[in-house]
C-alpha atoms as a PDB file:
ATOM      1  CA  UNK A   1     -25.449 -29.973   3.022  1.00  0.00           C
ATOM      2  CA  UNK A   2     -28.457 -28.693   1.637  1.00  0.00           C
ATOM      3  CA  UNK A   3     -29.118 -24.559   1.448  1.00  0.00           C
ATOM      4  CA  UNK A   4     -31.850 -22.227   0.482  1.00  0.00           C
ATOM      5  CA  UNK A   5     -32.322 -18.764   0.290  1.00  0.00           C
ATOM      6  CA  UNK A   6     -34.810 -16.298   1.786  1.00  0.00           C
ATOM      7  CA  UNK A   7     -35.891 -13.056   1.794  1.00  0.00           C
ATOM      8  CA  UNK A   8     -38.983 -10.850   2.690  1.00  0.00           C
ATOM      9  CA  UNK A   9     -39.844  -9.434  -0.728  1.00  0.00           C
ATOM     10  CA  UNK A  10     -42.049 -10.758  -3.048  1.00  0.00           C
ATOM     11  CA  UNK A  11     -42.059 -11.187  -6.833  1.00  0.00           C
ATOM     12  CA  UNK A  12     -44.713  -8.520  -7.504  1.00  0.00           C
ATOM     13  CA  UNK A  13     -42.912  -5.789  -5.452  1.00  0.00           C
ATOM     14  CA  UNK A  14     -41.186  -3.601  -7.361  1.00  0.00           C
ATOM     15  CA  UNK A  15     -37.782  -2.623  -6.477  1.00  0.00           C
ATOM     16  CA  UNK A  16     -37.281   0.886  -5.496  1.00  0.00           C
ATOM     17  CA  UNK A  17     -34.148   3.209  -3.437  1.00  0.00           C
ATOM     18  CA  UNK A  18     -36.008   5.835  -1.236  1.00  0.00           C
ATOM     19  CA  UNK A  19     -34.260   9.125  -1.190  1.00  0.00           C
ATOM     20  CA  UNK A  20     -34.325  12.486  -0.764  1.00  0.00           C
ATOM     21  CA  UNK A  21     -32.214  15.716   1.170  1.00  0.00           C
ATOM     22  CA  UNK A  22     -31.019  13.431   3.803  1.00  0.00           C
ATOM     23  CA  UNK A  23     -29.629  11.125   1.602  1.00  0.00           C
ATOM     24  CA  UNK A  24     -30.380   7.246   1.763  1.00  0.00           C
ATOM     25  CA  UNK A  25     -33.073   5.590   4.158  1.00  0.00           C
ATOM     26  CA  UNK A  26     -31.681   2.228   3.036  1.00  0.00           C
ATOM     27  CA  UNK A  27     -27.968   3.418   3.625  1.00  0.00           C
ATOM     28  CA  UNK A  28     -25.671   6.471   4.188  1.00  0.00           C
ATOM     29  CA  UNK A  29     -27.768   9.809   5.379  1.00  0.00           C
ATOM     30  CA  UNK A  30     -27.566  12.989   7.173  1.00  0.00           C
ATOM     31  CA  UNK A  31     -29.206  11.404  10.033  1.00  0.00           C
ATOM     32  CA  UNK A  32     -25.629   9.321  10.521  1.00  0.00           C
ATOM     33  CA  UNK A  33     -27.137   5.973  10.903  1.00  0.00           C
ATOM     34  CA  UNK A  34     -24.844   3.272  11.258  1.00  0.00           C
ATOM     35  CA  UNK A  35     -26.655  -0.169   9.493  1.00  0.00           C
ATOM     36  CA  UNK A  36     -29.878  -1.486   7.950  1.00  0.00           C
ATOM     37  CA  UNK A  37     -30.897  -4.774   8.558  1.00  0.00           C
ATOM     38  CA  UNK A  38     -34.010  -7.040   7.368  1.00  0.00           C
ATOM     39  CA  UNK A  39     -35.815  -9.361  10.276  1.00  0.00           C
ATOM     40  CA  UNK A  40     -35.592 -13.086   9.450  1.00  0.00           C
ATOM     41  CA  UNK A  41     -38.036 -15.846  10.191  1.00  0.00           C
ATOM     42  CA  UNK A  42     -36.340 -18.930  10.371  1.00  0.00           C
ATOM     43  CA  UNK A  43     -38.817 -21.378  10.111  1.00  0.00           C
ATOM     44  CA  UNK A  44     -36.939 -24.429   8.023  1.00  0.00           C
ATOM     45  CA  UNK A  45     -33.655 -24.613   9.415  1.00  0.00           C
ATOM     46  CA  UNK A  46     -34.326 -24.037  13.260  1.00  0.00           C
ATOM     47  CA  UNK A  47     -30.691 -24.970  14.257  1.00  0.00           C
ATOM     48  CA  UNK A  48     -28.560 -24.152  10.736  1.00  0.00           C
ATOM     49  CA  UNK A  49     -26.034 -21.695   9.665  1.00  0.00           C
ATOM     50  CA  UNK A  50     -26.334 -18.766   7.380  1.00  0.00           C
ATOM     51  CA  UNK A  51     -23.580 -19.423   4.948  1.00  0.00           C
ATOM     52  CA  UNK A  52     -23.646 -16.014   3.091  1.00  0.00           C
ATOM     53  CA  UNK A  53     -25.850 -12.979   2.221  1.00  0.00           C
ATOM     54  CA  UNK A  54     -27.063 -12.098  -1.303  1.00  0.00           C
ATOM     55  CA  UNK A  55     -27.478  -8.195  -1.780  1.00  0.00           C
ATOM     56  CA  UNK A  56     -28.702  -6.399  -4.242  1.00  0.00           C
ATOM     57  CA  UNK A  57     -27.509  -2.503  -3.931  1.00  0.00           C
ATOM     58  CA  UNK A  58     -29.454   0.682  -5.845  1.00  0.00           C
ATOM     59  CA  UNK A  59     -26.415   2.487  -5.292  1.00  0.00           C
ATOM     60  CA  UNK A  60     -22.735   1.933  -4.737  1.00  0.00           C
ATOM     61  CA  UNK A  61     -19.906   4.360  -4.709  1.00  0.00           C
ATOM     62  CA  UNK A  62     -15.765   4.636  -3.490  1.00  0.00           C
ATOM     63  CA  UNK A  63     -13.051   6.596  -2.377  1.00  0.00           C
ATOM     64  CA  UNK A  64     -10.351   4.291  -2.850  1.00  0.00           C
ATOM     65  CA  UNK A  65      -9.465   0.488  -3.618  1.00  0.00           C
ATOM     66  CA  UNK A  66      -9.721  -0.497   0.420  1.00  0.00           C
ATOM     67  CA  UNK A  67     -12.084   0.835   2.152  1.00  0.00           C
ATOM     68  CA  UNK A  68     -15.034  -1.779   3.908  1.00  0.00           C
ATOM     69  CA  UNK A  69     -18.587  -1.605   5.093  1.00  0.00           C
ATOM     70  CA  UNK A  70     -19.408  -4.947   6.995  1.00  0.00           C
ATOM     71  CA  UNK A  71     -21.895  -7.637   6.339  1.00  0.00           C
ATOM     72  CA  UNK A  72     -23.457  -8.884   9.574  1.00  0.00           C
ATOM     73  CA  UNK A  73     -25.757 -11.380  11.133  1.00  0.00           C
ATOM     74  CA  UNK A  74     -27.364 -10.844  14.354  1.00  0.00           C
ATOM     75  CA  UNK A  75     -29.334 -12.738  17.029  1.00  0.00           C
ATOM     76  CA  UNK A  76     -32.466 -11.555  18.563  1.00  0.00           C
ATOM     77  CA  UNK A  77     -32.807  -9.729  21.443  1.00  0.00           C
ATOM     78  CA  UNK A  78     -36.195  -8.331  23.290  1.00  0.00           C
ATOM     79  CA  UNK A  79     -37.233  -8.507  19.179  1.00  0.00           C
ATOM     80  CA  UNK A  80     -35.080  -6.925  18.094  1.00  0.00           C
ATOM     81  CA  UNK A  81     -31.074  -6.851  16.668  1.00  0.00           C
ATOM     82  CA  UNK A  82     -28.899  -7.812  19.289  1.00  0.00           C
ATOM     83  CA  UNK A  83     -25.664  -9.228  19.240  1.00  0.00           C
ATOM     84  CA  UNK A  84     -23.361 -10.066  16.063  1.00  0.00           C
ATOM     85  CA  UNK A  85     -22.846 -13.298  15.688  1.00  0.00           C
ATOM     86  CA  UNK A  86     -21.417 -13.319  12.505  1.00  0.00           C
ATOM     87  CA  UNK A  87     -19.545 -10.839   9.829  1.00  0.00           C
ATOM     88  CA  UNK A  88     -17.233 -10.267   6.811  1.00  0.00           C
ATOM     89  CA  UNK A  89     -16.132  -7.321   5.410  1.00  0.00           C
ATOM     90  CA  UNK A  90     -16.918  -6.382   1.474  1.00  0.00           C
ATOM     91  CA  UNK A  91     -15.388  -3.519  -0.651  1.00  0.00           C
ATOM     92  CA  UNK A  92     -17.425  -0.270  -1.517  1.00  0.00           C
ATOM     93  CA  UNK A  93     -15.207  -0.588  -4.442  1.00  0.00           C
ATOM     94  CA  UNK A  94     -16.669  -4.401  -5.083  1.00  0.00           C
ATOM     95  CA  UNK A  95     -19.983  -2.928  -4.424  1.00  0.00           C
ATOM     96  CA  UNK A  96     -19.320  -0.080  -7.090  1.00  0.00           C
ATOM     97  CA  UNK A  97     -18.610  -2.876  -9.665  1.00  0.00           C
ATOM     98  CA  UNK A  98     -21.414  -4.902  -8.904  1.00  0.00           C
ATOM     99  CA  UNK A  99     -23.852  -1.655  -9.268  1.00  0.00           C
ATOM    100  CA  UNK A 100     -22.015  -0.185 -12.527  1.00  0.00           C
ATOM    101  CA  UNK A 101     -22.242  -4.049 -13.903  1.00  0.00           C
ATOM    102  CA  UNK A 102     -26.077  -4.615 -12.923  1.00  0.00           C
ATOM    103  CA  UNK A 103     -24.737  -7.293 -10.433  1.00  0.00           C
ATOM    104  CA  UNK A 104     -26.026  -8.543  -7.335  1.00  0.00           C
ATOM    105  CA  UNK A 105     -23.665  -8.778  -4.351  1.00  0.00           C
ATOM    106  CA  UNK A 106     -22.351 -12.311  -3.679  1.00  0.00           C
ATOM    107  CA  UNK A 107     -20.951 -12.266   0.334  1.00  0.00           C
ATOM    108  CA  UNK A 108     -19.685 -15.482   1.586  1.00  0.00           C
ATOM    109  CA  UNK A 109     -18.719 -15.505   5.752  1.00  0.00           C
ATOM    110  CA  UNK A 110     -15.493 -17.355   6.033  1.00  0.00           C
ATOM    111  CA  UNK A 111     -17.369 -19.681   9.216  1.00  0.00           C
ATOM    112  CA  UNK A 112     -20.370 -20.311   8.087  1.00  0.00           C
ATOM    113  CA  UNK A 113     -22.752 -18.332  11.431  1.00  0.00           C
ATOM    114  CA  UNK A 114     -24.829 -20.715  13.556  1.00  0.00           C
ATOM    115  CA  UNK A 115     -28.551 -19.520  13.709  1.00  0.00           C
ATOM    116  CA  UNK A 116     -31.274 -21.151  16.512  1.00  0.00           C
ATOM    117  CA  UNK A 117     -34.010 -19.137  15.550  1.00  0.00           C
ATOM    118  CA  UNK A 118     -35.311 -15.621  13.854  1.00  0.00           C
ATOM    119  CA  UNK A 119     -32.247 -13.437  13.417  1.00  0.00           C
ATOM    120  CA  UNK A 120     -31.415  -9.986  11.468  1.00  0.00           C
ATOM    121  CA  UNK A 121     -28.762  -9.886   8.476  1.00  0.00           C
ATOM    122  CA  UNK A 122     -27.242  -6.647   6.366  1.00  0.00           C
ATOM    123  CA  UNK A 123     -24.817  -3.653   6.622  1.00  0.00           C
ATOM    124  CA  UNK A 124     -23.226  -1.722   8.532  1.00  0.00           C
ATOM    125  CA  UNK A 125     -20.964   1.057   8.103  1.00  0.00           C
ATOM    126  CA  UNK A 126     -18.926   4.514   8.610  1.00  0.00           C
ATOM    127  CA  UNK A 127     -18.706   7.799   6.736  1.00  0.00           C
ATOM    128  CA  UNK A 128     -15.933   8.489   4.808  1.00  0.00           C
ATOM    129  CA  UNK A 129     -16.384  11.199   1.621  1.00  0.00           C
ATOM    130  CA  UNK A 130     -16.117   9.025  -1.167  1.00  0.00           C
ATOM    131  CA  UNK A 131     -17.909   6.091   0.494  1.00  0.00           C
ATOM    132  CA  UNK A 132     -21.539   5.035  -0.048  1.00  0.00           C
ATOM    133  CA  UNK A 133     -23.692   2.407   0.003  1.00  0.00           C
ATOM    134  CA  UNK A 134     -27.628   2.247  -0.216  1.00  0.00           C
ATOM    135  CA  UNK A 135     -29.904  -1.389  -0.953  1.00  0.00           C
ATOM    136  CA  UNK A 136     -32.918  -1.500  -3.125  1.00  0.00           C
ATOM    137  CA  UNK A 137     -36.412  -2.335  -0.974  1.00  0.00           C
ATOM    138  CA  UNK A 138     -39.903  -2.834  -2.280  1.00  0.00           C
ATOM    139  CA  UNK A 139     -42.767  -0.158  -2.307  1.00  0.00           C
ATOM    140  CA  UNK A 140     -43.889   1.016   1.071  1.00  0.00           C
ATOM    141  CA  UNK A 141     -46.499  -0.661   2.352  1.00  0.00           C
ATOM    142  CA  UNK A 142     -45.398  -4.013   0.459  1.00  0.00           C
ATOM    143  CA  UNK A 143     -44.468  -5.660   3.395  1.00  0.00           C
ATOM    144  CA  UNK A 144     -46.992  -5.521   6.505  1.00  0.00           C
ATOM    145  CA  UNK A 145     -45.414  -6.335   9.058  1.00  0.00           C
ATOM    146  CA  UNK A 146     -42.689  -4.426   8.044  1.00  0.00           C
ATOM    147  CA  UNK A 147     -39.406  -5.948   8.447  1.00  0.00           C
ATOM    148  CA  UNK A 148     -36.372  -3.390   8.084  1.00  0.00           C
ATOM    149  CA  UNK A 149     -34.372  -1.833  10.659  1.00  0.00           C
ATOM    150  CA  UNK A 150     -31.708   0.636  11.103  1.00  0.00           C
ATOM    151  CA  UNK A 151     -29.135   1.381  13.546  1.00  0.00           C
ATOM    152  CA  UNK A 152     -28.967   5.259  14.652  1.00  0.00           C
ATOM    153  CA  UNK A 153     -26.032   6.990  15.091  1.00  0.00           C
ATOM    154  CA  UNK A 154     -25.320   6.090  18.956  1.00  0.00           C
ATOM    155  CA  UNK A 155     -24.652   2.847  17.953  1.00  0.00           C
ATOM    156  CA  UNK A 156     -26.629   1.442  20.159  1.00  0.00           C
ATOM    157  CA  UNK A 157     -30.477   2.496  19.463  1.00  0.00           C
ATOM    158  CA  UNK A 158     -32.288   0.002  16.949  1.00  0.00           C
ATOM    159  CA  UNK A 159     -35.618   1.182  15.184  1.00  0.00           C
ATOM    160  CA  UNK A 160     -38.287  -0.168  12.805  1.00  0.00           C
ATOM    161  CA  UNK A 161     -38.611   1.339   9.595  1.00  0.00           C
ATOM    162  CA  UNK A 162     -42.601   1.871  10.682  1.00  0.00           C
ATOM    163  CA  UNK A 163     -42.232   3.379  13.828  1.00  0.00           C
ATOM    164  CA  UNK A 164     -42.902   6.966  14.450  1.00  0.00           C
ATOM    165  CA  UNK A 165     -39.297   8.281  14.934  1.00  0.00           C
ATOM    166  CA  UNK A 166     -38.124   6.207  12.265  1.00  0.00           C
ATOM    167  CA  UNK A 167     -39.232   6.462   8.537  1.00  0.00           C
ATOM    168  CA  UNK A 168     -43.007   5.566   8.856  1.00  0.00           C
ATOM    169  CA  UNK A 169     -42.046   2.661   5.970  1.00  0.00           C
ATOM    170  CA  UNK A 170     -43.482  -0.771   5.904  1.00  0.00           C
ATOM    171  CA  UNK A 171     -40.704  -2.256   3.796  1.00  0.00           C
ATOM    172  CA  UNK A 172     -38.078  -4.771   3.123  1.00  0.00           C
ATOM    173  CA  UNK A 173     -34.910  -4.437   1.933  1.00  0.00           C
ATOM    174  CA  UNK A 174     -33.294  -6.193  -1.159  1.00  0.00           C
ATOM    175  CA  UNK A 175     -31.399  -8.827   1.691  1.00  0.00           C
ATOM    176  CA  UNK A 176     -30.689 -12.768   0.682  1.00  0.00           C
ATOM    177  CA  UNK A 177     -29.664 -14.573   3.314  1.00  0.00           C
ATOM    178  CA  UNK A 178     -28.194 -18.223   2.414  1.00  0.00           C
ATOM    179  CA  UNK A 179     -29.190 -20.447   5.130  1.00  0.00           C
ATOM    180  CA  UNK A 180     -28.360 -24.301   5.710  1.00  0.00           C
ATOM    181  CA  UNK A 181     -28.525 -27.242   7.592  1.00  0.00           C
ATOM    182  CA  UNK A 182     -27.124 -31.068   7.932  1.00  0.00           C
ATOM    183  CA  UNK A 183     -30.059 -32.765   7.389  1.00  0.00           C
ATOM    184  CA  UNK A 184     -28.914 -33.988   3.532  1.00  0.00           C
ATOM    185  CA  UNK A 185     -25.971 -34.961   1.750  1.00  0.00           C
ATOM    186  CA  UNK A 186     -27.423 -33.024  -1.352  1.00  0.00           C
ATOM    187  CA  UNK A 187     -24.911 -30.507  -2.490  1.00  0.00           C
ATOM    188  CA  UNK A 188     -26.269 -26.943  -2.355  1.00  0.00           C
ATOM    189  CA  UNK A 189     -26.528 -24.538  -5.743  1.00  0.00           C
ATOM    190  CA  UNK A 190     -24.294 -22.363  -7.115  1.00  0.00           C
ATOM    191  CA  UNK A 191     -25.152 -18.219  -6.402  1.00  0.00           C
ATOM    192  CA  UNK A 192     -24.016 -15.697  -8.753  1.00  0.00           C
ATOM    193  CA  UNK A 193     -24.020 -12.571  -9.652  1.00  0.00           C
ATOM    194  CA  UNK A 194     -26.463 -12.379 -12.384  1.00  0.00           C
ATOM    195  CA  UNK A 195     -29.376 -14.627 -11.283  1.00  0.00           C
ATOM    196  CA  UNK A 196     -30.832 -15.701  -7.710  1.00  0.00           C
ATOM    197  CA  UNK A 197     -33.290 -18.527  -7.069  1.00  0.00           C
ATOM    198  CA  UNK A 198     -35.222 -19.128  -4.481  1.00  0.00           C
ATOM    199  CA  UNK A 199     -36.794 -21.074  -2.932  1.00  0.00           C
ATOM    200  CA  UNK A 200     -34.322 -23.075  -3.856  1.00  0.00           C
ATOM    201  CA  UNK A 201     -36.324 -26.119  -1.577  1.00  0.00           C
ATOM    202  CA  UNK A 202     -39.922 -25.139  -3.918  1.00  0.00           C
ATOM    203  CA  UNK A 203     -43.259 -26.048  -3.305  1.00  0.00           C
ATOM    204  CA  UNK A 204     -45.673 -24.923  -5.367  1.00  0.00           C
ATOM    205  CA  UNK A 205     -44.037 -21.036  -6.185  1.00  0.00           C
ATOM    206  CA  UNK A 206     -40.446 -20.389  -7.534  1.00  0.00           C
ATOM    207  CA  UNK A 207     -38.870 -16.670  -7.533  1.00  0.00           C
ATOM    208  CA  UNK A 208     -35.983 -15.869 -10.264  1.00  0.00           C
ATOM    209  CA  UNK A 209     -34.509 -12.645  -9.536  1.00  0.00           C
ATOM    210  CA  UNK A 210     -32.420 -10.988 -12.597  1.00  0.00           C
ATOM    211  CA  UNK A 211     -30.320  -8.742 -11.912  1.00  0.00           C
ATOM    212  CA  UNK A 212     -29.780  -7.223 -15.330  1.00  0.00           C
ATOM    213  CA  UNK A 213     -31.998  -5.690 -17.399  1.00  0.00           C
ATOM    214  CA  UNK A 214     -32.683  -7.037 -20.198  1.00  0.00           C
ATOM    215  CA  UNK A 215     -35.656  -7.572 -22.784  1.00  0.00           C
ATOM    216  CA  UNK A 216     -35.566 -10.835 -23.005  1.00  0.00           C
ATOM    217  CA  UNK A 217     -34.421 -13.434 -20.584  1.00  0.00           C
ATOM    218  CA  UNK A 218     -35.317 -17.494 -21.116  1.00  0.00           C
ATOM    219  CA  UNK A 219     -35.578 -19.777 -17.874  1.00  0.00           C
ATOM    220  CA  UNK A 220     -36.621 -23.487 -18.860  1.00  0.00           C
ATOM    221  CA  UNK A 221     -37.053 -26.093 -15.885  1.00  0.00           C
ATOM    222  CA  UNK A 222     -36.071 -29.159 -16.864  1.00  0.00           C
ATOM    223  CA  UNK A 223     -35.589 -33.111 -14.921  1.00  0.00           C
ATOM    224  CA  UNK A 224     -32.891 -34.477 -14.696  1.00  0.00           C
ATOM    225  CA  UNK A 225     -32.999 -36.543 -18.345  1.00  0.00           C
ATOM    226  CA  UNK A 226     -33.605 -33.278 -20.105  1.00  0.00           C
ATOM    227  CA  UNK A 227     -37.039 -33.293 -20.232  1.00  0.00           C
ATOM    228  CA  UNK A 228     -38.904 -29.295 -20.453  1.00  0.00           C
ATOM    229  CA  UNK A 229     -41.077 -29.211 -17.655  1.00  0.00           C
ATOM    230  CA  UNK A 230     -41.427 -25.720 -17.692  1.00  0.00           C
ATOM    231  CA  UNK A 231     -40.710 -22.790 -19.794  1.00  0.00           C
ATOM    232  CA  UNK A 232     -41.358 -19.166 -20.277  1.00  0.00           C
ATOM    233  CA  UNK A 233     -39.537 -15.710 -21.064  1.00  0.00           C
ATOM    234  CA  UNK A 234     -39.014 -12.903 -18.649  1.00  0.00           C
ATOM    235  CA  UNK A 235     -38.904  -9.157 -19.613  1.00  0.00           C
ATOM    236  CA  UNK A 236     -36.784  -7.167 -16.816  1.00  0.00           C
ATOM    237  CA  UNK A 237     -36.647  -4.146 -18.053  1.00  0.00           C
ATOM    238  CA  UNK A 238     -39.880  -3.491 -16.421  1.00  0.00           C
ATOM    239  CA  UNK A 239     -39.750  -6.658 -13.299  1.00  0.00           C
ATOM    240  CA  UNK A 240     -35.969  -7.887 -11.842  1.00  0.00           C
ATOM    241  CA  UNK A 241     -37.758 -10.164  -9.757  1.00  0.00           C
ATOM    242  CA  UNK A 242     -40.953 -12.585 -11.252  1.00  0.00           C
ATOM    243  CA  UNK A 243     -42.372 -15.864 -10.297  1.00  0.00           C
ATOM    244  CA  UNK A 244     -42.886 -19.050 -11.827  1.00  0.00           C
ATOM    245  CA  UNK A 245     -45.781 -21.083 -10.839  1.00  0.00           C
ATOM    246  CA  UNK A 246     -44.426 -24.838 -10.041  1.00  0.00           C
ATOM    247  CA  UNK A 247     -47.862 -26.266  -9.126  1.00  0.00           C
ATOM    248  CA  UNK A 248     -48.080 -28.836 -11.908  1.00  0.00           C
ATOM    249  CA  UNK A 249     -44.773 -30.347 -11.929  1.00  0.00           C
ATOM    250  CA  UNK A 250     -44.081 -33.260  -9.689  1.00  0.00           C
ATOM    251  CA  UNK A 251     -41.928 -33.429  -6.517  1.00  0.00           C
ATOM    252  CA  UNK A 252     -38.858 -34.272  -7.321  1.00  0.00           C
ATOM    253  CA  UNK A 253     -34.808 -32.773  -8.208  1.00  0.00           C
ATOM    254  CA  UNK A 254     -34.925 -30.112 -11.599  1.00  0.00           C
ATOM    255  CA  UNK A 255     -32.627 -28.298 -13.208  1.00  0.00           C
ATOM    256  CA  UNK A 256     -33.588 -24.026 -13.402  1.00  0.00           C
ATOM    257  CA  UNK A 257     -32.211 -22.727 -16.272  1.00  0.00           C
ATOM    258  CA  UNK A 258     -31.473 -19.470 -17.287  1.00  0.00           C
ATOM    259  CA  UNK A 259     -30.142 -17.519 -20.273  1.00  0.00           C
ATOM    260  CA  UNK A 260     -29.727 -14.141 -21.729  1.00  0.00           C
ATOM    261  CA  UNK A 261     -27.275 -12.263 -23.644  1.00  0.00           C
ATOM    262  CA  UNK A 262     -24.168 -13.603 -23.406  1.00  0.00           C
ATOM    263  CA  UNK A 263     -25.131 -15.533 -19.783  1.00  0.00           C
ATOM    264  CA  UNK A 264     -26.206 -18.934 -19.316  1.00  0.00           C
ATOM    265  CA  UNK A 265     -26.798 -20.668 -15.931  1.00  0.00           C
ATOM    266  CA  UNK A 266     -28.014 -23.619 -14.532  1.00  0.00           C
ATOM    267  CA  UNK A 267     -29.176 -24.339 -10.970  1.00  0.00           C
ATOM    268  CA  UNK A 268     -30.507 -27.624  -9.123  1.00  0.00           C
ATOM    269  CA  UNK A 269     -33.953 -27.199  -6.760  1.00  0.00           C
ATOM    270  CA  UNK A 270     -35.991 -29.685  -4.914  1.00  0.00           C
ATOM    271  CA  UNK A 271     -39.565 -29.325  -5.516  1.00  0.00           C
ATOM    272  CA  UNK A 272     -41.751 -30.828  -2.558  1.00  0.00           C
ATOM    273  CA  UNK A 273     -44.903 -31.251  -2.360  1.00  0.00           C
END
């Protein structure tokens, strides 16, 4: 089966949690809304699955060991979130850790959530003292059209970030989804906490998105006999997310890998031309 991952930021956004008296616009807030969600195109994998989300949270906190926000996927209806057509649940407590570690949020759905065309993925979630969750999104005005959304406190009542009784944000939120298809018998790559790739199908651009910060961090590309195609050092103490420029390296099956610290990773992508 072969997977990629997509999202609506770019490598030069920088990552940012808006806040203020009402608490989170990308999570809990005064205004009691219920779930964020980012608007996905689905342009490669027109009748695939989304096997997991990647999220990458500003802020994470719990009031106990067992308490759950969900994880959804939705279709689209009159454009906009409609139905759920997929979920899991994941622990504000796992969230905490992931936060307090510098970790990005690994969620795999235990059926794997059929997807025909454009459809919505993120959070939602209740309010319990204790509990809260918020994601990281880019600068506003980053993303034109702007692709977050949030569910108000009816439950029912969807809204753009950019409209008028929303938050008056073009944005997108810090949202992975993991999407895949039958068309190969290539085995997808690994997704961890530490490091996400993507695309991980390349053409001619390649995103590496670090989740820790760190002063130093190496990623080589390499074929499959070894050979360095590609190398160059990443400082992400200032940028989490950067992008490597794959324009003179042949089409073909690489190797992306990444070290720092104590971590060392590799990952397989196909680059096409």
């Amino acid at each position: 089966m072969l997977c990629d991952s997509i999202t609506n930021f770019q490598p030069s956004d920088t990552l940012v949690v808006y806040t203020d008296s009402i608490g989170y616009v990308t999570g809990q807030n005064s205004y009691s809304d219920l779930g964020k969600a980012d608007r996905f195109t689905n342009l490669n994998h027109i009748n695939g699955t989304v096997s997991g989300v990647i999220l990458y949270f500003a802020v994470a906190t719990s009031a106990n060991a067992t308490d759950t926000f969900s994880v959804n996927v939705w279709n689209e209806t009159a454009g906009m979130p409609g139905e759920i057509i997929g979920n899991t649940n994941y622990n504000y407590q796992g969230a905490r850790d992931d936060v307090a570690g510098q970790a990005l949020s690994i969620i795999t759905f235990p059926t794997p959530v059929p997807v025909s065309g454009d459809f919505y993925a993120g959070i939602q979630f209740d309010y319990t003292a204790g509990d809260t969750v918020a994601l990281f999104s880019n600068i506003d005005g980053n993303t034109v059209p702007n692709t977050a959304w949030e569910l108000w406190s009816d439950g029912t009542s969807w809204y753009p970030f950019d409209d008028v009784d929303s938050w008056e944000l073009s944005i997108s939120m810090a949202i992975i989804p993991i999407v895949c298809d039958g068309s190969t018998a290539i085995q997808s790559v690994n997704y961890d906490k530490n490091v996400a790739i993507y695309p991980t199908i390349a053409n001619d651009r390649l995103n590496v998105l670090i989740s820790k910060s760190t002063p130093e961090a190496n990623v080589q590309i390499t074929d499959l006999s070894g050979r360095v195609v590609l190398s160059k050092k990443l400082n992400t103490m200032t940028d989490h997310t950067q992008q490597l420029d794959l324009s003179s390296i042949s089409a073909g099956t690489y190797m992306v890998n990444v070290s720092f610290e104590n971590y060392s990773s590799s990952k397989k992508i196909i680059i096409q031309k």
